[in-house]
N, C-alpha and C. Protein backbone atom coordinates (compact mmCIF):
# COMPACT_ATOMS: atom_id res chain seq x y z
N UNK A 1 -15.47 -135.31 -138.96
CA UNK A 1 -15.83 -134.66 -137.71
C UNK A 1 -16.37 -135.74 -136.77
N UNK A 2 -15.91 -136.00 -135.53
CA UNK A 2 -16.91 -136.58 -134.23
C UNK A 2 -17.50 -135.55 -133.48
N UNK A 3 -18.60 -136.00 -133.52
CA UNK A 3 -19.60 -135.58 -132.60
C UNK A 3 -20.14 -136.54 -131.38
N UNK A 4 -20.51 -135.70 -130.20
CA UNK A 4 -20.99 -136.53 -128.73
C UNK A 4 -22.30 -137.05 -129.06
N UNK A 5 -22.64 -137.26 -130.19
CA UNK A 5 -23.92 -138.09 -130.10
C UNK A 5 -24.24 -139.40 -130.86
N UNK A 6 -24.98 -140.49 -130.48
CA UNK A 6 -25.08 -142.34 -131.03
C UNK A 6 -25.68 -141.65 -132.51
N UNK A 7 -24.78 -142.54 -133.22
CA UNK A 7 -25.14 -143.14 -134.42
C UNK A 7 -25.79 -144.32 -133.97
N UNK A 8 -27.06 -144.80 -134.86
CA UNK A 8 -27.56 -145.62 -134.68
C UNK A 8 -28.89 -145.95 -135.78
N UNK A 9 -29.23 -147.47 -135.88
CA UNK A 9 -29.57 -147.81 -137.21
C UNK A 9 -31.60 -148.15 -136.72
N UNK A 10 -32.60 -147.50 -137.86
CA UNK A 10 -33.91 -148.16 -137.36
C UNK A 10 -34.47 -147.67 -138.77
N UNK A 11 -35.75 -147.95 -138.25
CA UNK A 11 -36.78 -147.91 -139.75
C UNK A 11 -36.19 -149.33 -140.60
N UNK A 12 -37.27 -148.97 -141.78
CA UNK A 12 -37.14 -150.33 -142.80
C UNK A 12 -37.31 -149.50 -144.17
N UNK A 13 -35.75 -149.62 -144.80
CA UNK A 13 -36.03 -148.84 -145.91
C UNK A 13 -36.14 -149.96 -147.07
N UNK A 14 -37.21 -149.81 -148.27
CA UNK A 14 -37.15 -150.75 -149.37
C UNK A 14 -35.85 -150.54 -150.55
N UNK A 15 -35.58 -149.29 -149.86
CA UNK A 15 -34.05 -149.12 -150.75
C UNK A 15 -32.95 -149.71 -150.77
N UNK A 16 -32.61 -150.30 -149.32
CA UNK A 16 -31.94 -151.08 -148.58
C UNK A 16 -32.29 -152.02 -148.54
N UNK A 17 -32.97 -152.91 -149.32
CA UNK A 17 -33.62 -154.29 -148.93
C UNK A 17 -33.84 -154.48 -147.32
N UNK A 18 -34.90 -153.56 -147.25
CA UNK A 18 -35.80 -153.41 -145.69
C UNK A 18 -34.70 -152.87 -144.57
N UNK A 19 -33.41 -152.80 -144.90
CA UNK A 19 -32.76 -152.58 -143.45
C UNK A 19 -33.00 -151.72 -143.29
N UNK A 20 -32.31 -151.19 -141.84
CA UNK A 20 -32.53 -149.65 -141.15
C UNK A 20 -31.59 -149.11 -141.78
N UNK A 21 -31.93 -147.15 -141.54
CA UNK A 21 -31.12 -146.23 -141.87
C UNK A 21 -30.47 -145.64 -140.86
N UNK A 22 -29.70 -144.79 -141.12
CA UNK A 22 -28.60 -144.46 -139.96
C UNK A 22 -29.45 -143.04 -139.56
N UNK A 23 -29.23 -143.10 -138.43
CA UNK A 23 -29.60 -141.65 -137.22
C UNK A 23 -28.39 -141.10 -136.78
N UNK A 24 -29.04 -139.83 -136.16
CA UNK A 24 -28.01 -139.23 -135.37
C UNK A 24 -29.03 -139.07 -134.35
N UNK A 25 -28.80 -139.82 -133.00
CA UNK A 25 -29.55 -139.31 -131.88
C UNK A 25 -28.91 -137.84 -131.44
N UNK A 26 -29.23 -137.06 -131.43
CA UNK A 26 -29.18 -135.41 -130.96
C UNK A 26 -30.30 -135.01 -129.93
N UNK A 27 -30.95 -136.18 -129.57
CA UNK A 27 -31.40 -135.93 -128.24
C UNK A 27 -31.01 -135.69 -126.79
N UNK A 28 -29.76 -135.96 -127.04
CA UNK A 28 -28.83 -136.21 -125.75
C UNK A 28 -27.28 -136.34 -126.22
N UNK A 29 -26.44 -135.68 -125.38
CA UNK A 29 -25.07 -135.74 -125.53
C UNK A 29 -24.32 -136.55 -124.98
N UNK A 30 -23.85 -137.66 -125.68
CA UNK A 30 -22.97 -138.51 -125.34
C UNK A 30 -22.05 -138.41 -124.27
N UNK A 31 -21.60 -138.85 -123.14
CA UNK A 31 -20.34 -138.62 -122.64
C UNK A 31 -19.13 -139.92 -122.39
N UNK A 32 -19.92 -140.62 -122.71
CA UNK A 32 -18.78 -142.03 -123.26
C UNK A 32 -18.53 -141.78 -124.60
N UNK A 33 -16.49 -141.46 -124.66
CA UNK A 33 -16.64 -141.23 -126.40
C UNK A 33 -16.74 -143.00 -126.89
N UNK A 34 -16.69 -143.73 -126.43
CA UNK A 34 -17.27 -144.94 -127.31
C UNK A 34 -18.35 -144.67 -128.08
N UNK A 35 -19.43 -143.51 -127.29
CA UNK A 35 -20.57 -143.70 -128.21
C UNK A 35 -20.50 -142.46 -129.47
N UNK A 36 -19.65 -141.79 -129.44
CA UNK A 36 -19.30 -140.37 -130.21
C UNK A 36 -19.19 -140.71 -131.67
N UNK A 37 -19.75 -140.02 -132.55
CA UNK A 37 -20.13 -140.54 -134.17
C UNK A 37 -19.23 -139.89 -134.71
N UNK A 38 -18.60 -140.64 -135.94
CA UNK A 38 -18.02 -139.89 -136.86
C UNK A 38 -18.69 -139.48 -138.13
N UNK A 39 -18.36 -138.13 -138.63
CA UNK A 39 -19.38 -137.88 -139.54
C UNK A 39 -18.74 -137.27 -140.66
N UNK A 40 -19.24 -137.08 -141.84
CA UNK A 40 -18.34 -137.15 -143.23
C UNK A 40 -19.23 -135.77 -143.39
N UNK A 41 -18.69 -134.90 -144.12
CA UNK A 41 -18.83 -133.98 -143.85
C UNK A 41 -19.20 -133.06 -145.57
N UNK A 42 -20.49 -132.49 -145.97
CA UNK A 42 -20.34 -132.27 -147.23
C UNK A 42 -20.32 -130.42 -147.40
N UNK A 43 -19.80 -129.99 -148.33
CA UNK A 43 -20.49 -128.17 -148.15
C UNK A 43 -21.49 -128.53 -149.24
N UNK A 44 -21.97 -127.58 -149.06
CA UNK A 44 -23.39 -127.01 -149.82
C UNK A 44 -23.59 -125.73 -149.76
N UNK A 45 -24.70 -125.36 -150.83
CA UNK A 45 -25.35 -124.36 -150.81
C UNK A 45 -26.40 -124.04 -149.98
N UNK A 46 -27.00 -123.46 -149.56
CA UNK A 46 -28.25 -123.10 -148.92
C UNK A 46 -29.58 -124.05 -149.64
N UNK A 47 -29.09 -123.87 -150.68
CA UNK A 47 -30.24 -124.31 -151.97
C UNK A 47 -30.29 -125.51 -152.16
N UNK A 48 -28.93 -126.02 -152.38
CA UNK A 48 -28.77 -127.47 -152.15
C UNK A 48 -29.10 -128.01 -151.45
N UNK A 49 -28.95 -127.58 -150.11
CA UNK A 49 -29.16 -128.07 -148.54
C UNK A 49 -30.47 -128.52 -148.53
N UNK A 50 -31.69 -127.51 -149.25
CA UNK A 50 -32.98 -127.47 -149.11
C UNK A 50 -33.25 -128.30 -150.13
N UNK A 51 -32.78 -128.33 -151.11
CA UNK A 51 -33.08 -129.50 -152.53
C UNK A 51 -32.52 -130.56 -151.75
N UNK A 52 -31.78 -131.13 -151.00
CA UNK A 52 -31.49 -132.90 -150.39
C UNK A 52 -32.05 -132.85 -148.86
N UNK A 53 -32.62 -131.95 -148.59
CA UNK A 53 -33.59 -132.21 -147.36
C UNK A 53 -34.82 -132.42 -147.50
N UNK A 54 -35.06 -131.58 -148.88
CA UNK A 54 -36.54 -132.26 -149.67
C UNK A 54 -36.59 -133.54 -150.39
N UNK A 55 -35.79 -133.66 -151.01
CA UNK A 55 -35.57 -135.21 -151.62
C UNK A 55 -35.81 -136.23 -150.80
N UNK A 56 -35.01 -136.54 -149.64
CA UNK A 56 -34.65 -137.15 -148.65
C UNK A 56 -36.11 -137.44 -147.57
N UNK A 57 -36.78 -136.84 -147.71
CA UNK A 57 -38.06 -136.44 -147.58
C UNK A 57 -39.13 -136.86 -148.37
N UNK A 58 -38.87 -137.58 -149.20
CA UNK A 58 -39.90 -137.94 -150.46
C UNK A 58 -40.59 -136.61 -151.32
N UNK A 59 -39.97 -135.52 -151.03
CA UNK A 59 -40.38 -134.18 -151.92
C UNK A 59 -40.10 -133.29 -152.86
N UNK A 60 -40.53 -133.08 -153.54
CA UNK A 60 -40.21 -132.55 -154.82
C UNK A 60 -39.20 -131.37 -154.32
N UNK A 61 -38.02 -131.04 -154.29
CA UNK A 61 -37.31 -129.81 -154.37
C UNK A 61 -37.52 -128.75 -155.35
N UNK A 62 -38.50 -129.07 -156.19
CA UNK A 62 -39.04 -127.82 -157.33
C UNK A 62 -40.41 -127.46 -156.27
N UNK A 63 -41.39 -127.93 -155.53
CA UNK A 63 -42.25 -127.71 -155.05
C UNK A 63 -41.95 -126.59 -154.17
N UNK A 64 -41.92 -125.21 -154.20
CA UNK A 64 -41.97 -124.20 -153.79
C UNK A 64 -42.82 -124.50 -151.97
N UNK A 65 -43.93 -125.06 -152.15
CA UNK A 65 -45.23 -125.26 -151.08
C UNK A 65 -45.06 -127.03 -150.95
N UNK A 66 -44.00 -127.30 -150.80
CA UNK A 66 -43.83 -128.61 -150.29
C UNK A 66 -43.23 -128.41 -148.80
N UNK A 67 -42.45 -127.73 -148.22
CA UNK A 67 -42.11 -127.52 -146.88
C UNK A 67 -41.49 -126.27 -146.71
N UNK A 68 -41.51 -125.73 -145.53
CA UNK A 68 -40.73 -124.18 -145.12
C UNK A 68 -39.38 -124.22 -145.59
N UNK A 69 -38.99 -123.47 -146.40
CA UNK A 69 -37.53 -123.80 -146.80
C UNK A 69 -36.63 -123.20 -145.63
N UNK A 70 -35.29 -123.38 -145.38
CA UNK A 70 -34.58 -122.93 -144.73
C UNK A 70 -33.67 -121.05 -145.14
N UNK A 71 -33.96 -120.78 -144.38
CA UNK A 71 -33.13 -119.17 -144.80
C UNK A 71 -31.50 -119.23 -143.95
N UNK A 72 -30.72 -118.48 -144.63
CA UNK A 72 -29.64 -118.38 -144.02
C UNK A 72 -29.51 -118.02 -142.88
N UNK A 73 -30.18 -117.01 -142.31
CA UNK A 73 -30.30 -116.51 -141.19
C UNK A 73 -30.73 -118.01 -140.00
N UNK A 74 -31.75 -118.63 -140.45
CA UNK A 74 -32.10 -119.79 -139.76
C UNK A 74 -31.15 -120.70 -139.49
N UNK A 75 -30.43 -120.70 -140.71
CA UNK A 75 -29.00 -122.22 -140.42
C UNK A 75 -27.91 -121.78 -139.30
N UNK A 76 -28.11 -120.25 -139.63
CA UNK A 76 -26.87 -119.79 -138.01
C UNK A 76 -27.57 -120.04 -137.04
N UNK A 77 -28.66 -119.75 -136.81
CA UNK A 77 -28.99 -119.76 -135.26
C UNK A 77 -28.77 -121.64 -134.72
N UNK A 78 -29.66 -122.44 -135.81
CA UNK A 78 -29.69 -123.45 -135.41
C UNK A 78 -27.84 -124.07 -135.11
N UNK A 79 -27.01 -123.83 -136.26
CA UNK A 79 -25.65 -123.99 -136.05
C UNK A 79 -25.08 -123.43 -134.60
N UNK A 80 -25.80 -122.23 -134.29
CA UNK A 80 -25.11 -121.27 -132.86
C UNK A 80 -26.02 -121.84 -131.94
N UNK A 81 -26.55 -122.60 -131.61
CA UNK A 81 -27.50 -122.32 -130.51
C UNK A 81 -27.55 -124.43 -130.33
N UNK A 82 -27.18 -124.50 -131.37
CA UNK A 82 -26.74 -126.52 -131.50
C UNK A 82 -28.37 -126.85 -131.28
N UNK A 83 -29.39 -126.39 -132.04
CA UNK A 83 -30.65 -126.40 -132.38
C UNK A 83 -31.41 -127.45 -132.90
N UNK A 84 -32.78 -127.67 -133.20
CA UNK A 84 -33.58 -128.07 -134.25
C UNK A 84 -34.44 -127.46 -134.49
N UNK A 85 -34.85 -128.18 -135.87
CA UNK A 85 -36.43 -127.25 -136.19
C UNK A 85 -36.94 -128.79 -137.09
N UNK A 86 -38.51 -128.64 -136.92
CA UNK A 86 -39.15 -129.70 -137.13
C UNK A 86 -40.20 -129.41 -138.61
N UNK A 87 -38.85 -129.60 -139.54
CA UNK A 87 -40.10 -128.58 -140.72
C UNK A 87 -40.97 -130.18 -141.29
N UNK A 88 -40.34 -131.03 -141.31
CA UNK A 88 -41.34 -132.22 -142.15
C UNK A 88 -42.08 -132.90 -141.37
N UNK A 89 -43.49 -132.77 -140.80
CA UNK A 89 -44.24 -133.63 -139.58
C UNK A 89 -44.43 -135.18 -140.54
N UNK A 90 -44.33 -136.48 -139.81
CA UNK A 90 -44.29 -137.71 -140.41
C UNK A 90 -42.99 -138.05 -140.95
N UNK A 91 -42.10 -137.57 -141.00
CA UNK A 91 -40.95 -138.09 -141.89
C UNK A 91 -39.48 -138.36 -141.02
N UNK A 92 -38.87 -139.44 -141.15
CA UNK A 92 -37.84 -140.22 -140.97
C UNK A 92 -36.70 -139.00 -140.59
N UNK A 93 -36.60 -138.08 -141.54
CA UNK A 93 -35.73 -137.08 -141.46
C UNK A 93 -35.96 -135.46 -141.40
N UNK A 94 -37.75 -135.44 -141.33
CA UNK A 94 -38.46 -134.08 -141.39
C UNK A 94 -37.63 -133.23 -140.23
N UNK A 95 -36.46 -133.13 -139.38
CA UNK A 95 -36.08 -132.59 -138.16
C UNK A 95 -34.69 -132.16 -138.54
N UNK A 96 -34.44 -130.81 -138.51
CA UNK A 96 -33.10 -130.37 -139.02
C UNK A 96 -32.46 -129.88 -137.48
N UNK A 97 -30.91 -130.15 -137.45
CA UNK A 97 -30.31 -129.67 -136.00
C UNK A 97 -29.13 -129.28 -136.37
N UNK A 98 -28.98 -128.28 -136.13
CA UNK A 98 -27.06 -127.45 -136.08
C UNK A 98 -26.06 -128.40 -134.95
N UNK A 99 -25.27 -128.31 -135.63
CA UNK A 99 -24.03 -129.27 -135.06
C UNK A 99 -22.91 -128.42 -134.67
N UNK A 100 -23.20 -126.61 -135.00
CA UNK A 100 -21.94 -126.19 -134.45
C UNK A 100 -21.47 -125.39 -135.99
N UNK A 101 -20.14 -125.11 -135.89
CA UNK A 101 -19.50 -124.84 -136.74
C UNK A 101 -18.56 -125.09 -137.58
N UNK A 102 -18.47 -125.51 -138.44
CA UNK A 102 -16.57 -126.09 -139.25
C UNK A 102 -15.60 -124.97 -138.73
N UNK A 103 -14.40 -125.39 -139.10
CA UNK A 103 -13.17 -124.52 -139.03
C UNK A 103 -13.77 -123.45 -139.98
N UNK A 104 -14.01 -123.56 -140.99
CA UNK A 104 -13.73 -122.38 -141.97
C UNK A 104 -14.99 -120.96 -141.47
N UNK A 105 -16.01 -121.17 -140.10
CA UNK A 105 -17.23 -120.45 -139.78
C UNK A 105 -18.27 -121.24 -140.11
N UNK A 106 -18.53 -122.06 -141.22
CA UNK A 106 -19.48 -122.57 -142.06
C UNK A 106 -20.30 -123.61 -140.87
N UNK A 107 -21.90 -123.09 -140.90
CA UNK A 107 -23.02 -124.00 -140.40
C UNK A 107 -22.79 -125.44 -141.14
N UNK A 108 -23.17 -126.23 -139.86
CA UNK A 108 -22.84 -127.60 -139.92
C UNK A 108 -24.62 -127.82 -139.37
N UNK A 109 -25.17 -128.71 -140.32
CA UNK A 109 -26.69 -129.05 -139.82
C UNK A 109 -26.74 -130.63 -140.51
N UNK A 110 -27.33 -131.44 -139.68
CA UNK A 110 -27.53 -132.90 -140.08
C UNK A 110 -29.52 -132.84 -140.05
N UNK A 111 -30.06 -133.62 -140.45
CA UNK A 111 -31.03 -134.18 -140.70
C UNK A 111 -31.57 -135.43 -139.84
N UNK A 112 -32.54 -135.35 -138.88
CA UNK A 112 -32.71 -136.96 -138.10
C UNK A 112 -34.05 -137.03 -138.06
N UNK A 113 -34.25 -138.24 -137.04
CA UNK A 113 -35.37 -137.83 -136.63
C UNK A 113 -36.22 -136.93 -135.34
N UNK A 114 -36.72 -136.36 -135.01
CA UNK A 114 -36.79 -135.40 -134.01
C UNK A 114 -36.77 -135.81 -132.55
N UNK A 115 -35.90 -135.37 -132.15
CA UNK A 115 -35.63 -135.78 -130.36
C UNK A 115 -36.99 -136.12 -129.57
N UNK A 116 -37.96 -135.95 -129.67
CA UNK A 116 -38.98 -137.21 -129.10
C UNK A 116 -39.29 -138.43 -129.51
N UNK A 117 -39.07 -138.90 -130.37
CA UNK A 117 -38.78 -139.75 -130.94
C UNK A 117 -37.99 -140.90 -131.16
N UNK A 118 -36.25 -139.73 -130.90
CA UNK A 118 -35.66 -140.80 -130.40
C UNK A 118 -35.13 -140.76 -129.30
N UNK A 119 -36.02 -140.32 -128.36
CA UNK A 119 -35.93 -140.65 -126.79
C UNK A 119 -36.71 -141.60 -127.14
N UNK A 120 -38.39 -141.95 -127.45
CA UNK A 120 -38.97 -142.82 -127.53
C UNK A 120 -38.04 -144.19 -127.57
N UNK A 121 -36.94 -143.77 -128.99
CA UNK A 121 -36.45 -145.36 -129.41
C UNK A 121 -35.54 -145.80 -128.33
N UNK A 122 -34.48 -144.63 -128.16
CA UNK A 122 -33.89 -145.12 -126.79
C UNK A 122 -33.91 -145.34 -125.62
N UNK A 123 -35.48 -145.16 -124.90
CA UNK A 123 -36.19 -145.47 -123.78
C UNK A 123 -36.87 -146.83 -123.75
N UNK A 124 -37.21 -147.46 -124.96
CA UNK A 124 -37.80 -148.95 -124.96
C UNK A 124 -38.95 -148.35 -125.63
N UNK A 125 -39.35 -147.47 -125.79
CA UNK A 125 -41.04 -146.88 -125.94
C UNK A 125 -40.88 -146.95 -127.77
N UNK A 126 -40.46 -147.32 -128.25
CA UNK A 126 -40.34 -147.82 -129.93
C UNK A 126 -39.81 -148.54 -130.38
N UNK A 127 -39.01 -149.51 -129.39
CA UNK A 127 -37.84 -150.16 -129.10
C UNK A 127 -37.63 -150.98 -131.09
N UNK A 128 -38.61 -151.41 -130.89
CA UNK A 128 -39.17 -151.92 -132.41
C UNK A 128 -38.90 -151.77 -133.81
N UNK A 129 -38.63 -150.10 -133.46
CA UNK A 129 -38.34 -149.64 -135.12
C UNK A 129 -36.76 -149.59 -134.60
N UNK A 130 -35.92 -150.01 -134.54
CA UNK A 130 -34.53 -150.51 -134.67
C UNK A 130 -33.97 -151.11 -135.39
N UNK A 131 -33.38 -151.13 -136.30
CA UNK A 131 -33.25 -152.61 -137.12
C UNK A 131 -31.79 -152.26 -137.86
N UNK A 132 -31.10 -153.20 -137.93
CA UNK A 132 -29.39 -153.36 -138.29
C UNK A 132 -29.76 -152.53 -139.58
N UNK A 133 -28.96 -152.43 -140.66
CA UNK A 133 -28.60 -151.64 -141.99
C UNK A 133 -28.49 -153.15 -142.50
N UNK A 134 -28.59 -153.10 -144.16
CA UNK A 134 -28.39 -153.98 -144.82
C UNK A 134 -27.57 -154.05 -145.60
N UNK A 135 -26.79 -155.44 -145.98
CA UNK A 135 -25.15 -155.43 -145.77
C UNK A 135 -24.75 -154.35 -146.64
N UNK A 136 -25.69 -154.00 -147.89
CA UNK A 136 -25.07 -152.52 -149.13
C UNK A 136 -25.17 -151.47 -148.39
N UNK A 137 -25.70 -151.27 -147.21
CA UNK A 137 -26.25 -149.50 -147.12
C UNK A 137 -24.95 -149.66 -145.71
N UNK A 138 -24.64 -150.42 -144.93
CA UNK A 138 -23.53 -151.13 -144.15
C UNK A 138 -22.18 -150.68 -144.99
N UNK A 139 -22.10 -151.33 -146.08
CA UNK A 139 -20.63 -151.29 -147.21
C UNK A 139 -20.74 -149.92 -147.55
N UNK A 140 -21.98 -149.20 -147.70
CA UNK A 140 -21.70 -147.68 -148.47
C UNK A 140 -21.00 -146.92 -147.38
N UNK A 141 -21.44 -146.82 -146.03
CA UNK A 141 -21.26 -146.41 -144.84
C UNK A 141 -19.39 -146.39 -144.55
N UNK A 142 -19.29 -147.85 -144.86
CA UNK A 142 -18.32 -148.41 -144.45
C UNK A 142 -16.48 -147.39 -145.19
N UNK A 143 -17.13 -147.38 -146.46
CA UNK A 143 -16.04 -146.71 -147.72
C UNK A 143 -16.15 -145.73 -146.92
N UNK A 144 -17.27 -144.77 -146.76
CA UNK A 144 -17.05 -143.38 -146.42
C UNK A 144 -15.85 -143.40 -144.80
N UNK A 145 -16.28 -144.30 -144.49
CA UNK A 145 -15.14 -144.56 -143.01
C UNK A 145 -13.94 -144.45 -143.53
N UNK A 146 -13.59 -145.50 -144.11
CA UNK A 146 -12.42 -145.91 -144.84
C UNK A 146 -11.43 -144.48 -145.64
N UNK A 147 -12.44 -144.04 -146.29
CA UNK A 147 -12.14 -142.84 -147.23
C UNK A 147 -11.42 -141.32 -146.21
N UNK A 148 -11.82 -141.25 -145.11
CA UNK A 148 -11.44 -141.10 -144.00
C UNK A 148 -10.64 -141.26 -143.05
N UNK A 149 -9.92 -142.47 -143.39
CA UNK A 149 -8.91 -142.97 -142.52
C UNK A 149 -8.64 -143.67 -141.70
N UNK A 150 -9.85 -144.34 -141.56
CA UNK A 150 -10.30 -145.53 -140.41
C UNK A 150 -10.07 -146.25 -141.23
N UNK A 151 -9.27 -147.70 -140.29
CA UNK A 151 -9.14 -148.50 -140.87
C UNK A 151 -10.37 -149.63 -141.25
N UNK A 152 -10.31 -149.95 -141.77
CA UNK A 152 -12.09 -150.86 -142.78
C UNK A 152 -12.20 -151.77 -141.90
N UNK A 153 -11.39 -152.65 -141.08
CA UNK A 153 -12.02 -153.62 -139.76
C UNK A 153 -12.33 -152.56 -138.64
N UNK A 154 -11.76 -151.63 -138.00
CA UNK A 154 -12.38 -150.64 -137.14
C UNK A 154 -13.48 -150.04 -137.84
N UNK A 155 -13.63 -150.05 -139.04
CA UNK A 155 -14.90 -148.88 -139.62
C UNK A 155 -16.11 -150.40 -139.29
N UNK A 156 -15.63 -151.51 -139.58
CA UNK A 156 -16.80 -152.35 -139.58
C UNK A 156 -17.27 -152.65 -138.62
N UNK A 157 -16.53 -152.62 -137.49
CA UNK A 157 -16.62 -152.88 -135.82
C UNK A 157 -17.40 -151.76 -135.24
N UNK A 158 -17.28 -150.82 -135.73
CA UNK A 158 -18.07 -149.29 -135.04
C UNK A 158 -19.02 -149.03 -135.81
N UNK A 159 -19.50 -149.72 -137.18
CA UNK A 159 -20.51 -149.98 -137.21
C UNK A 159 -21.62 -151.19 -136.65
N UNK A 160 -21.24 -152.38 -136.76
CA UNK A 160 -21.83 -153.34 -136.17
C UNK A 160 -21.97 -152.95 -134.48
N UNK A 161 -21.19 -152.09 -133.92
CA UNK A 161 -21.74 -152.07 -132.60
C UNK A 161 -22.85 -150.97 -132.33
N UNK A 162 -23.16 -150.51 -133.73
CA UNK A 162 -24.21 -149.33 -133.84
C UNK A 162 -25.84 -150.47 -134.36
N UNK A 163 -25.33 -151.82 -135.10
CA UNK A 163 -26.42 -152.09 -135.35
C UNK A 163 -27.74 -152.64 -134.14
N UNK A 164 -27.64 -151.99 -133.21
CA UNK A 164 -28.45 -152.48 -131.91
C UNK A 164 -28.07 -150.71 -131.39
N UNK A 165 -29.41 -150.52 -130.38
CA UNK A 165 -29.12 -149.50 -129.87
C UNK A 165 -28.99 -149.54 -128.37
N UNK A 166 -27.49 -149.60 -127.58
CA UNK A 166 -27.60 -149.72 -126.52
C UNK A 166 -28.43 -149.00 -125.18
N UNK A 167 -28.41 -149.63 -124.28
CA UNK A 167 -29.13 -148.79 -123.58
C UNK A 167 -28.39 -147.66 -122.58
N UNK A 168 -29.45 -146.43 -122.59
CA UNK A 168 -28.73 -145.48 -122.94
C UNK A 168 -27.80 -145.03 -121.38
């Protein structure tokens, strides 16, 4: 799937040997498709969804009282209404946003960080926490392109022009 909004790389993960992780700015809608993301696309369960939004999160997915879980009813609106909701305060990815719908009806929701935030990064006002991906979390990125149909020098080119965040 492409979507009208920057992919783009910040934070310092120790998983990645310090590089940045990938965003979806959903603060704003692209209208240069140069900047339009391609995105790999998984189904899930409801349950699942909430078990790798807690993980992803540093949280136990057995922890019942670790964060508001998501209800079905919630994933349509945010899917219908191209939404967020800000269930994890402090966290990299605590900010869930509907992307719309797949062909088949099925809610489409990504995980970022919450649109003040990254207005902050893309205004200069955090300019700081930006930082390229590191060359493994780059190569993991890269297959999923590939696996897809992009060719692996275009998948590497549309990433490297993501490792900086232009101005907007």
């Amino acid at each position: 799937m492409v979507v009208p909004h920057r992919l783009f790389f910040a934070q310092v993960s120790p998983w990645w040997d310090n590089g940045g992780v990938a965003f979806l700015d959903v603060s704003s809608v692209e209208e240069d498709a140069e900047w339009f993301s391609h995105l790999r696309l998984w189904r899930t369960t409801l349950e699942q969804y909430n078990d790798i939004f807690a993980q992803e999160n540093g949280l136990d997915p057995n922890d019942d009282d670790a964060f508001q879980r998501f209800t079905a009813q919630e994933v349509i609106d945010l899917a219908s209404s191209r939404s967020g909701s800000h269930r994890i305060r402090d966290s990299w990815y605590g900010y869930c946003h509907g992307l719309g719908f797949a062909r088949e009806g099925e809610p489409i929701l990504t995980f970022t960080l919450p649109p003040a935030e990254l207005r902050a990064i893309r205004t200069g006002a955090a300019y700081d926490a930006v930082n390229p991906p590191s060359q493994g979390y780059h190569d993991v990125i890269r297959r999923g392109l590939v696996e897809l149909g992009i060719d692996r020098a275009d998948a590497d080119a549309y990433l490297k022009s993501r490792h900086v965040l232009a101005s907007p």
